[in-house]
N, C-alpha and C. Protein backbone atom coordinates (compact mmCIF):
# COMPACT_ATOMS: atom_id res chain seq x y z
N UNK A 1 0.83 -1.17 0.00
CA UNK A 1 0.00 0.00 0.00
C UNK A 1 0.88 1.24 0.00
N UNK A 2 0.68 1.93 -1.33
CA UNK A 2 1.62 3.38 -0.89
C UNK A 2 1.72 4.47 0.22
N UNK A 3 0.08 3.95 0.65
CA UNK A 3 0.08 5.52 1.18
C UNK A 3 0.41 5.58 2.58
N UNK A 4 0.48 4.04 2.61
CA UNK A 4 1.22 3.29 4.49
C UNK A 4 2.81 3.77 3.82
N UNK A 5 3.48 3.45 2.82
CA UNK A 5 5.08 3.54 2.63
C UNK A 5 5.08 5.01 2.04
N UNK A 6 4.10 5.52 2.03
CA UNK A 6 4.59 7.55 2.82
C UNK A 6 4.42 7.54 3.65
N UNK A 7 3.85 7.19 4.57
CA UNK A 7 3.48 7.18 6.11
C UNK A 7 4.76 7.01 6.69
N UNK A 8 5.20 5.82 6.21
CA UNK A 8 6.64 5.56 6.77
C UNK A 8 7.93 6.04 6.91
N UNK A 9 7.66 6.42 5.55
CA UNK A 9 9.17 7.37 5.05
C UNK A 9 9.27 8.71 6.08
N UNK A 10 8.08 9.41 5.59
CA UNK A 10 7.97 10.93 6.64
C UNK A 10 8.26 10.51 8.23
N UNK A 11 7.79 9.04 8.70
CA UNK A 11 7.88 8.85 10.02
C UNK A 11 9.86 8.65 10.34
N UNK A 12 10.42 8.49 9.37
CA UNK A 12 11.96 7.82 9.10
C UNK A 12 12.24 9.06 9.04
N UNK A 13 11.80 9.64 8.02
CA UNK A 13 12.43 11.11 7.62
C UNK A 13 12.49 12.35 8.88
N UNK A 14 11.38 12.11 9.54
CA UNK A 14 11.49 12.76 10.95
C UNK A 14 12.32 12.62 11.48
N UNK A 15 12.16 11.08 12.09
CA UNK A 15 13.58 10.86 13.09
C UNK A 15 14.91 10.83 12.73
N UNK A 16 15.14 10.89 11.47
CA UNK A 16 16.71 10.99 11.21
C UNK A 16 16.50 12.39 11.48
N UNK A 17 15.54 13.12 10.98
CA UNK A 17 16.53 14.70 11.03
C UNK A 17 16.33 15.28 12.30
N UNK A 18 15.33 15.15 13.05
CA UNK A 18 15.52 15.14 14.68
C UNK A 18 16.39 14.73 15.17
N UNK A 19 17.00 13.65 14.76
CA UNK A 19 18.43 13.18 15.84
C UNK A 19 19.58 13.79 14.83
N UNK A 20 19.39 14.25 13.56
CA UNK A 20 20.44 15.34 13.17
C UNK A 20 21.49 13.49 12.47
N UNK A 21 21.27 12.76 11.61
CA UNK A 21 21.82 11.42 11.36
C UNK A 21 21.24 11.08 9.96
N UNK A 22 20.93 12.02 9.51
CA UNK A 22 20.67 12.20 7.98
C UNK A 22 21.41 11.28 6.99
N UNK A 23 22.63 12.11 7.18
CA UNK A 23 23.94 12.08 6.18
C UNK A 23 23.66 12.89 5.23
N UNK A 24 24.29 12.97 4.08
CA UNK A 24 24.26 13.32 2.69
C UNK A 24 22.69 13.46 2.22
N UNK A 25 22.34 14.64 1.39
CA UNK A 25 21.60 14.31 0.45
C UNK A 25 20.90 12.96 0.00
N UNK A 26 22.19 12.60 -0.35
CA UNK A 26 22.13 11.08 -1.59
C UNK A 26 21.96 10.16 -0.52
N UNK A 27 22.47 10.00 1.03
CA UNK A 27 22.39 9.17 1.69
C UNK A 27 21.21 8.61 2.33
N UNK A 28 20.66 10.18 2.54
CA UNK A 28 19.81 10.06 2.72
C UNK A 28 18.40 9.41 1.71
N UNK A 29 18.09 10.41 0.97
CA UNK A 29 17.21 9.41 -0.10
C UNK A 29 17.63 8.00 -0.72
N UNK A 30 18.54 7.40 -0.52
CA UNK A 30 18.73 6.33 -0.11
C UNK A 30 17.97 5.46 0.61
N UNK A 31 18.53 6.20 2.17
CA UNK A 31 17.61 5.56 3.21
C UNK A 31 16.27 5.20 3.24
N UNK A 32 15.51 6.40 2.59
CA UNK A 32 13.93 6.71 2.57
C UNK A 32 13.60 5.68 1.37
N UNK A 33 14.35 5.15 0.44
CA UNK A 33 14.50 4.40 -0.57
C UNK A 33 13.77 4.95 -2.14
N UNK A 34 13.84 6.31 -1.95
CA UNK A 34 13.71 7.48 -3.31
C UNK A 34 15.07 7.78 -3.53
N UNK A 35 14.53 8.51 -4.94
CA UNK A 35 15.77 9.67 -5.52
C UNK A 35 15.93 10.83 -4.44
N UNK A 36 17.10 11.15 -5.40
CA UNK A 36 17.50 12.74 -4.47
C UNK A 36 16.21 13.46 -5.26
N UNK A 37 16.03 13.55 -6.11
CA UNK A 37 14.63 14.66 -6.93
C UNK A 37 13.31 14.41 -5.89
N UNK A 38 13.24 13.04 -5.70
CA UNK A 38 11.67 12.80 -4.62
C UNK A 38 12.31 13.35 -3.00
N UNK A 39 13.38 13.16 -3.02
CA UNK A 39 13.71 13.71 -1.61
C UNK A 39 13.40 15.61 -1.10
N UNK A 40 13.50 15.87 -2.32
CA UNK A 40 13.24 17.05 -2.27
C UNK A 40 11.96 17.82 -2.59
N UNK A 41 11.20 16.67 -3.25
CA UNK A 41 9.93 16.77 -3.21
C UNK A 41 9.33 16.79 -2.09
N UNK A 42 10.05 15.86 -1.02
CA UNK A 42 9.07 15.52 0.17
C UNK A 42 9.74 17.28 0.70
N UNK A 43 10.78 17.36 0.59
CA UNK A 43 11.14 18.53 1.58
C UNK A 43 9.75 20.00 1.21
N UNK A 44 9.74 20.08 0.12
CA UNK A 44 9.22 21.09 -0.63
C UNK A 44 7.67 21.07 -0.13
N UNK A 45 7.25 19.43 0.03
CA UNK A 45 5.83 19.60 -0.01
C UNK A 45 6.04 19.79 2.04
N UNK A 46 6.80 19.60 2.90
CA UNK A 46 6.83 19.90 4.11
C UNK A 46 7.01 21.12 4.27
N UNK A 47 7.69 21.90 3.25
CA UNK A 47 7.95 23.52 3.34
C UNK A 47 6.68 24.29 3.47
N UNK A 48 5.64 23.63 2.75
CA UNK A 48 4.29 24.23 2.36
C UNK A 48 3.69 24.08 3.79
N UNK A 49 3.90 23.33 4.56
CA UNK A 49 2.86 23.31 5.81
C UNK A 49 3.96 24.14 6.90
N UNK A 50 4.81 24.64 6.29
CA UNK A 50 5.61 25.30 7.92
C UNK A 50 6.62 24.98 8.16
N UNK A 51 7.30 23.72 7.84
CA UNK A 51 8.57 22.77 8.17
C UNK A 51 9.46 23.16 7.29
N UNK A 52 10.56 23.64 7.90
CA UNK A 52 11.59 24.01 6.74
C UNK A 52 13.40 23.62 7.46
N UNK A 53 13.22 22.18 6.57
CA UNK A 53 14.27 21.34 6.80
C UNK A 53 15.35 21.18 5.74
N UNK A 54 16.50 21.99 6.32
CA UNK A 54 17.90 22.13 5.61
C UNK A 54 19.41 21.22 6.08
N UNK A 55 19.95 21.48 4.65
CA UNK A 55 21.31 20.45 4.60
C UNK A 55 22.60 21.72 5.30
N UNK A 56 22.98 20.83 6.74
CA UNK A 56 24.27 21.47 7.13
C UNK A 56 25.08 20.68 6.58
N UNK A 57 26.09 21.14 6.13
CA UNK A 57 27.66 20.79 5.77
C UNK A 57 28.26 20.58 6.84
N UNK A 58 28.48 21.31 7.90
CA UNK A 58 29.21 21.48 9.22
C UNK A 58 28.52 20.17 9.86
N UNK A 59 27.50 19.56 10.48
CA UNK A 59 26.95 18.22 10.69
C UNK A 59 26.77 17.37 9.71
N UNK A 60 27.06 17.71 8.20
CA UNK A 60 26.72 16.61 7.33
C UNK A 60 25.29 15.50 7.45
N UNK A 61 24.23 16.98 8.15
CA UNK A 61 22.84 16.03 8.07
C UNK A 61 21.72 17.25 8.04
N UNK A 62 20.51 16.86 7.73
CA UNK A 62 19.39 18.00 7.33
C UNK A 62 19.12 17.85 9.15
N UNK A 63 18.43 19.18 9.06
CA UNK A 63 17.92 19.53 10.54
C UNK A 63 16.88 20.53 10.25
N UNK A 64 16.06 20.64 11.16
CA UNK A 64 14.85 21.31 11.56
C UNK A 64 15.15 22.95 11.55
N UNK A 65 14.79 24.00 10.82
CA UNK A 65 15.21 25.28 10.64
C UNK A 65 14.63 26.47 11.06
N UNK A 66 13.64 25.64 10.99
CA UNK A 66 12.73 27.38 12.19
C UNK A 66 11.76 26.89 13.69
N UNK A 67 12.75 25.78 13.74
CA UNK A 67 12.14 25.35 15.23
C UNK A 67 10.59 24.39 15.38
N UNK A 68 10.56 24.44 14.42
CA UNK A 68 9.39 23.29 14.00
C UNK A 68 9.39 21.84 13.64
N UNK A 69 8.80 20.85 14.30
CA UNK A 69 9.15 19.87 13.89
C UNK A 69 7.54 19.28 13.18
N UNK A 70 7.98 17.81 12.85
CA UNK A 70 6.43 16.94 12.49
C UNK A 70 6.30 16.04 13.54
N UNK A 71 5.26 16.28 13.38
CA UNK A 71 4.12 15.41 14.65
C UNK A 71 3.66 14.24 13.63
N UNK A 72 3.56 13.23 13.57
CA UNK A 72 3.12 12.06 12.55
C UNK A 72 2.63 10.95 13.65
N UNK A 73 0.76 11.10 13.00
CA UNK A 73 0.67 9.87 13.80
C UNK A 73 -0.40 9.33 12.68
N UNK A 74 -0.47 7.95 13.03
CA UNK A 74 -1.03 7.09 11.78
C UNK A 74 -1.82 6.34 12.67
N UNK A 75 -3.30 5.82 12.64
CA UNK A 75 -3.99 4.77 12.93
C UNK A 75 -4.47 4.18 12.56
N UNK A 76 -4.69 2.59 12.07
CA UNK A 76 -5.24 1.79 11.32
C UNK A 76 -6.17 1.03 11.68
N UNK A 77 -7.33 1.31 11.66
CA UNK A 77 -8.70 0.44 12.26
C UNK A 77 -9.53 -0.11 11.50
N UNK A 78 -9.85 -1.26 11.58
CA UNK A 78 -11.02 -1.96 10.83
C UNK A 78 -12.43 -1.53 11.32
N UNK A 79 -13.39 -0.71 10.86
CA UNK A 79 -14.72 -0.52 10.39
C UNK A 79 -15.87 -1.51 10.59
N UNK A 80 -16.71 -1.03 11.56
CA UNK A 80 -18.05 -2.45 11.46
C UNK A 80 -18.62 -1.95 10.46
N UNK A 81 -19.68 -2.61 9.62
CA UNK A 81 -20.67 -2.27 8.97
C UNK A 81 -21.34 -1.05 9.05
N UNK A 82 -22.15 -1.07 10.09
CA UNK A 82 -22.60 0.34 10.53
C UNK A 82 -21.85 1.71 10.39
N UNK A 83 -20.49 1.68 11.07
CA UNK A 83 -19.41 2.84 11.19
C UNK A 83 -19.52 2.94 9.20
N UNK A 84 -19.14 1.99 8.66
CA UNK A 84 -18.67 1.93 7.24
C UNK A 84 -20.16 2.95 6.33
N UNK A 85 -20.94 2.03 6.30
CA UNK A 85 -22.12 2.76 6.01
C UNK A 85 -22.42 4.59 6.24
N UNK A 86 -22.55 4.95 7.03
CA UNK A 86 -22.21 5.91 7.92
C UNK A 86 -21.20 7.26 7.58
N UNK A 87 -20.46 6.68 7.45
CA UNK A 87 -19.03 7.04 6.31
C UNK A 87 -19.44 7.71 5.02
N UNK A 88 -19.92 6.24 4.14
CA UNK A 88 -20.23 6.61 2.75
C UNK A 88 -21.92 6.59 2.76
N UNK A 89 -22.56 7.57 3.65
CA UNK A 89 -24.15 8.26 3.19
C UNK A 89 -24.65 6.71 3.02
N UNK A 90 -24.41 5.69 3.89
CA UNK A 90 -25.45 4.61 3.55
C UNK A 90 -25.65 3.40 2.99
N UNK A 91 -24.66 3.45 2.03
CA UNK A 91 -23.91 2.69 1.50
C UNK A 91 -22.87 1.82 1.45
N UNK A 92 -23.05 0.43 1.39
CA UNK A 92 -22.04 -0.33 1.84
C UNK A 92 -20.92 -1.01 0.61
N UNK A 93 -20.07 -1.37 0.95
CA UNK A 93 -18.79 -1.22 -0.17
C UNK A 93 -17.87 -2.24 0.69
N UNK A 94 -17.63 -3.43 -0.09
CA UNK A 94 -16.87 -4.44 0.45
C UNK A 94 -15.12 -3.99 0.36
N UNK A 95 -15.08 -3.20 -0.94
CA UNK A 95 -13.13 -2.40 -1.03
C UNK A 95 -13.22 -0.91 -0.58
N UNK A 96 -13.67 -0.79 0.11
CA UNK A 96 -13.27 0.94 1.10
C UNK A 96 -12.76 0.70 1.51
N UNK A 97 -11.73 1.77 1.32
CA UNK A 97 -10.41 2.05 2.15
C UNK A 97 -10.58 3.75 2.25
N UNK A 98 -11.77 3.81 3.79
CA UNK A 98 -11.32 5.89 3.80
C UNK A 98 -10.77 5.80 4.36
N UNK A 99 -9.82 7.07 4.11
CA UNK A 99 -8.65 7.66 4.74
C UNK A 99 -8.42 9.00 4.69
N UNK A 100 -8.69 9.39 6.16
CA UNK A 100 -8.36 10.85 6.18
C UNK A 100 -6.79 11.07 6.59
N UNK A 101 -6.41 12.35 6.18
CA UNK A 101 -5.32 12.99 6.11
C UNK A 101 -5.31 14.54 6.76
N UNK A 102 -4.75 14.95 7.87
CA UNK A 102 -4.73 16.29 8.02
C UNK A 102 -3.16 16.33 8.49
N UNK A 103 -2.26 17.88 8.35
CA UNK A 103 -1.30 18.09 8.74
C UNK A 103 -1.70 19.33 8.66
N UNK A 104 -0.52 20.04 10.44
CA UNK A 104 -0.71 20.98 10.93
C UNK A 104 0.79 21.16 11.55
N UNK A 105 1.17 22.23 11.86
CA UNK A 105 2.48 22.96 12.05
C UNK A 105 2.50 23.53 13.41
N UNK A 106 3.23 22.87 14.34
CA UNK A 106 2.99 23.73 15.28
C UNK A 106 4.71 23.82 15.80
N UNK A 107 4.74 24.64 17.18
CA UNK A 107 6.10 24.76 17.32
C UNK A 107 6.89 23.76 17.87
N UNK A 108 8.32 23.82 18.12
CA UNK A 108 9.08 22.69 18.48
C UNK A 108 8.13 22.04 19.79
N UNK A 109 8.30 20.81 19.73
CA UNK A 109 7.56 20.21 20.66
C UNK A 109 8.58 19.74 21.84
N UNK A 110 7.92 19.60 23.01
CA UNK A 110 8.75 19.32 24.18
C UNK A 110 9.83 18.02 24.55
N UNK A 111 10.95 17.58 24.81
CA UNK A 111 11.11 16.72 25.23
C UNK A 111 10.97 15.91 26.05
């Protein structure tokens, strides 16, 4: 499922650059198992919500730049009938898969 292996990556991509263990560019999208071009995609589309995560030379790893980090949380629950229905106005559907998505920016969070 892709949208669990973005889930993942951003959850990877967090914690390397929170603990500042990136590496390289290239090492990094590596890790995440994209190109350097999608690596920077992900950066670009995190820029848009607030997160603005840059490459030090001097640590040789991306880090968190205006004090903001990501909060990522994912939950995966199976649906009774009823809940499902409910969902889609009534209607029942043996391949639903809803999935909501929200992201929000807030400031560095506490340790």
């Amino acid at each position: 499922m892709e949208f669990i292996k973005q889930i993942e990556r951003l959850q990877l991509l967090n914690k390397l650059v929170r603990e500042q263990r990136t590496g390289s560019p290239e090492e990094l999208a590596g890790r995440l198992g994209v190109s350097r071009r999608q690596l920077y995609a992900y950066l670009e589309f995190l820029k848009d919500y607030g997160i603005n995560i840059v490459y030090s030379r001097k640590t040789n790893s991306f880090r968190f730049n205006n004090g903001k980090e990501i909060k990522i949380e994912f939950q995966f629950q199976v649906l009774d009938d009823q809940v499902s229905r409910n969902i889609n106005g009534g209607k029942f559907s043996l391949n639903n898969f809803p999935c909501f998505f929200s992201a929000r920016s807030e400031t560095k969070l506490a340790s």
